[in-house]
C-alpha atoms as a PDB file:
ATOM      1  CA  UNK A   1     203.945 -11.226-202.798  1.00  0.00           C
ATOM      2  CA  UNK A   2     204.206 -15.224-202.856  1.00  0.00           C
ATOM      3  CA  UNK A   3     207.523 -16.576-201.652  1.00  0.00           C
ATOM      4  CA  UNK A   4     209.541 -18.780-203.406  1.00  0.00           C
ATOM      5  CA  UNK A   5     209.732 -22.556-202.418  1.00  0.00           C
ATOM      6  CA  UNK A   6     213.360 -21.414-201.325  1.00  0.00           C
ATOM      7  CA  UNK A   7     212.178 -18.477-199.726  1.00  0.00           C
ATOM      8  CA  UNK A   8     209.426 -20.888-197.432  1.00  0.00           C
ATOM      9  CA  UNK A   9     211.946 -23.118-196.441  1.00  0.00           C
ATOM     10  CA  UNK A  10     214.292 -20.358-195.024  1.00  0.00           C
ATOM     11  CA  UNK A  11     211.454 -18.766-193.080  1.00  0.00           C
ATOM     12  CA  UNK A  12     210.283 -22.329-191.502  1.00  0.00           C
ATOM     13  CA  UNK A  13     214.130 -22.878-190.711  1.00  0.00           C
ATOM     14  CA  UNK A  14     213.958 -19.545-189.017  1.00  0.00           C
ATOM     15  CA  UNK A  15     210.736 -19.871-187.085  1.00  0.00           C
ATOM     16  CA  UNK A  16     212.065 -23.426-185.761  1.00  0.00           C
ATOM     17  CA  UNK A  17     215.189 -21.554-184.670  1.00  0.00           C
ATOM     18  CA  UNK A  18     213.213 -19.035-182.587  1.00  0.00           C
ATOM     19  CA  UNK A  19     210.728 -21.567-181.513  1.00  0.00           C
ATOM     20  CA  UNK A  20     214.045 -24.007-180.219  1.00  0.00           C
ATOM     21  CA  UNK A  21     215.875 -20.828-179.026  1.00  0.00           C
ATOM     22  CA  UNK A  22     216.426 -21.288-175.118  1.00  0.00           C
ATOM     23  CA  UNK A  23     216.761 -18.145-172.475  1.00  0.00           C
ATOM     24  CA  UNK A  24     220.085 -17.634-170.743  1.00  0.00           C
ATOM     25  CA  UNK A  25     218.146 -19.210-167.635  1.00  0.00           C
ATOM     26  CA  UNK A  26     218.014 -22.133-169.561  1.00  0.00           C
ATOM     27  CA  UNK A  27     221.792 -23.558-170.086  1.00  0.00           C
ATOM     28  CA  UNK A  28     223.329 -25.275-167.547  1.00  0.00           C
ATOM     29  CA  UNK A  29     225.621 -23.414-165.025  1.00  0.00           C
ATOM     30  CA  UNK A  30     228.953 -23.321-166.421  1.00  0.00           C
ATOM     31  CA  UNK A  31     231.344 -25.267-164.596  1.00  0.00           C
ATOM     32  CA  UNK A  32     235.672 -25.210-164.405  1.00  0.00           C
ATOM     33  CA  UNK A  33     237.625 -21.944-164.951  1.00  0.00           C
ATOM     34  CA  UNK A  34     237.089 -19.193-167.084  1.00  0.00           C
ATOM     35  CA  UNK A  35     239.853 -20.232-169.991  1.00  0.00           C
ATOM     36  CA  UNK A  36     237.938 -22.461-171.201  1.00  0.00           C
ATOM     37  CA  UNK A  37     235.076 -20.511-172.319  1.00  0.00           C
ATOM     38  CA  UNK A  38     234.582 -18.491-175.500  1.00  0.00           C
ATOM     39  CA  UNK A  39     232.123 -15.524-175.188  1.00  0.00           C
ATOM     40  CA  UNK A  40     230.300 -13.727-178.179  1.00  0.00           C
ATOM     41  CA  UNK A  41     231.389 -10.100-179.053  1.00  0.00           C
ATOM     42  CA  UNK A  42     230.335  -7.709-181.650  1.00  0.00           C
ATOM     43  CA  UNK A  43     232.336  -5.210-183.461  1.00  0.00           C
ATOM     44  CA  UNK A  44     231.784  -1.572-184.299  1.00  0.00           C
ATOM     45  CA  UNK A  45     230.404  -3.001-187.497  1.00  0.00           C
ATOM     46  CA  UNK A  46     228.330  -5.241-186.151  1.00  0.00           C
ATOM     47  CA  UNK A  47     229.364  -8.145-187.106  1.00  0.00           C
ATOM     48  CA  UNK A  48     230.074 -11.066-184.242  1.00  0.00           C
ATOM     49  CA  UNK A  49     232.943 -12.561-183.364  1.00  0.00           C
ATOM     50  CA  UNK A  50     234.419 -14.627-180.429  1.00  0.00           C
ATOM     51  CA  UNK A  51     236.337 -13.838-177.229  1.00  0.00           C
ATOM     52  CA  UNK A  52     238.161 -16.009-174.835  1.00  0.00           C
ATOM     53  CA  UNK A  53     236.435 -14.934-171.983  1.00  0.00           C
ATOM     54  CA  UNK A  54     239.878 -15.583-170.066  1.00  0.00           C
ATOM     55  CA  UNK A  55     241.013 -12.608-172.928  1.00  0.00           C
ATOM     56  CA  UNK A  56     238.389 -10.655-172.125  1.00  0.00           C
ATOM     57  CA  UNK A  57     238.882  -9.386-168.242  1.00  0.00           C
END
């Protein structure tokens, strides 16, 4: 099955993605209090959403 010149250029953007992806050791520490920063959450459908972490504890 040959992709589509579309196709191509959505698997190279994904392989960059992966290949620029960085591991949670990575960032920088996080710095200032906690109600400033937004946290990733998924829902029982599985779709993602954001959290103040302040919200959150």
């Amino acid at each position: 099955m040959a992709l589509t010149t579309d196709e191509e250029a959505k698997v190279r953007a994904v392989l960059t993605a992966v290949d620029n992806g960085k591991k949670i050791t990575d960032l920088p520490p996080a710095t200032g209090g906690i109600e400033s920063y937004k946290i990733e959450v998924v829902d029982i459908t599985g779709e993602s959403k954001q959290l103040n972490l302040f919200s959150a504890i």
